[in-house]
Protein backbone atom coordinates (compact mmCIF):
# COMPACT_ATOMS: atom_id res chain seq x y z
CA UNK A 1 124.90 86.34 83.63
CA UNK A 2 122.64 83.63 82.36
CA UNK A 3 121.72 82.52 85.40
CA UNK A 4 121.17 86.12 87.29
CA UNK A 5 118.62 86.80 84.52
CA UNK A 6 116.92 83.09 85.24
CA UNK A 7 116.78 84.35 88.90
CA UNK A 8 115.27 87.63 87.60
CA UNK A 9 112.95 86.09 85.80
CA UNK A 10 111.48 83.56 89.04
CA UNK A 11 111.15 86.89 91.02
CA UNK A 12 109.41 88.66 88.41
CA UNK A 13 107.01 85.51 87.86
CA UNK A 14 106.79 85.43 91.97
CA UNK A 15 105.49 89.01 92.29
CA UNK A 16 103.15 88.48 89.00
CA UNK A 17 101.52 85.63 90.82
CA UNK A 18 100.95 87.33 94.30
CA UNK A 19 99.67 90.35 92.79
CA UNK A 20 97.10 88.41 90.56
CA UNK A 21 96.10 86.03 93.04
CA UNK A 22 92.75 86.82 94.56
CA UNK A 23 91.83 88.23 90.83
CA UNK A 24 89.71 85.80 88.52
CA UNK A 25 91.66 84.76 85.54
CA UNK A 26 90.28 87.16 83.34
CA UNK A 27 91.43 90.27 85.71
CA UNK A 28 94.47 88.54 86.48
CA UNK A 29 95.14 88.03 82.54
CA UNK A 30 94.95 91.60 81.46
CA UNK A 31 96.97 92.78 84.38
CA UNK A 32 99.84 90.35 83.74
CA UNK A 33 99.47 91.25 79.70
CA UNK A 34 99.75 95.44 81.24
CA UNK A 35 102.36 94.56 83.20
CA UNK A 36 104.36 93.10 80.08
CA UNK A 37 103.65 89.16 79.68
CA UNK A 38 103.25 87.34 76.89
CA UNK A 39 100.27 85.13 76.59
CA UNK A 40 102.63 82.09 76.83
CA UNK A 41 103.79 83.35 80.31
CA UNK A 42 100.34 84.42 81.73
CA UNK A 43 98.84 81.00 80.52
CA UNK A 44 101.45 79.30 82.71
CA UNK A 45 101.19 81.06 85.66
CA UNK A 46 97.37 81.06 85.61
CA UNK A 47 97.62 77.55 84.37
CA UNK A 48 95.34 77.95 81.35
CA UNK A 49 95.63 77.56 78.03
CA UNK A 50 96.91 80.67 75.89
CA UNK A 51 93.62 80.46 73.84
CA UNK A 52 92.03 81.37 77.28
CA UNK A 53 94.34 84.00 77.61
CA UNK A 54 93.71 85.55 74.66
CA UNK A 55 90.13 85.48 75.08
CA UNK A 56 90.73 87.31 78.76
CA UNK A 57 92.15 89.67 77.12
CA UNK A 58 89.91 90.77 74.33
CA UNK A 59 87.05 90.59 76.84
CA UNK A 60 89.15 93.33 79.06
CA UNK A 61 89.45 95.53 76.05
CA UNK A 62 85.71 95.23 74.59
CA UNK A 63 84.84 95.99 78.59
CA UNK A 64 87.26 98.85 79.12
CA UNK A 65 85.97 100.43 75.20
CA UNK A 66 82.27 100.02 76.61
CA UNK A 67 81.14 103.89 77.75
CA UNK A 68 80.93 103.91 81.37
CA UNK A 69 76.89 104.12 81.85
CA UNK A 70 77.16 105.87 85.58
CA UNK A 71 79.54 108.83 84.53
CA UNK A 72 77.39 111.64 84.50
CA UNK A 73 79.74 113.56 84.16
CA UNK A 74 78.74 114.08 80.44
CA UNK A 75 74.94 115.57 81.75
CA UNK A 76 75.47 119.20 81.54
């Protein structure tokens, strides 16, 4: 059983990688930390430090927070 979810676990970090990988590290970051990684985990595969990570991150959320200047949507 041990070793089925080791196997699991090289797929899952597999697919993470070839979905991130022509993302910069700060896209790739918050798409890993979406999709369920811990900062430990996304660090490695991105080979950065977790500091980094954590800074990715909080950028991604400050950027996604920021209104969205070309909506006009709001105009009336």
């Amino acid at each position: 059983m041990a070793n089925e979810l080791a196997g699991i676990d090289k797929v899952a970090n597999l697919l993470a990688v070839l979905v991130v990988k022509d993302m910069n590290k700060s896209t790739a970051a918050a798409v890993l930390a979406t999709a369920g990684f811990s900062n430990k985990e996304i660090a490695g595969l991105l080979g950065t430090s977790e500091g980094s990570v954590r800074s990715f991150i909080s950028m991604a959320k400050r950027k996604a927070e920021k209104p969205d200047k070309s909506d006009k949507s709001n105009d009336g």
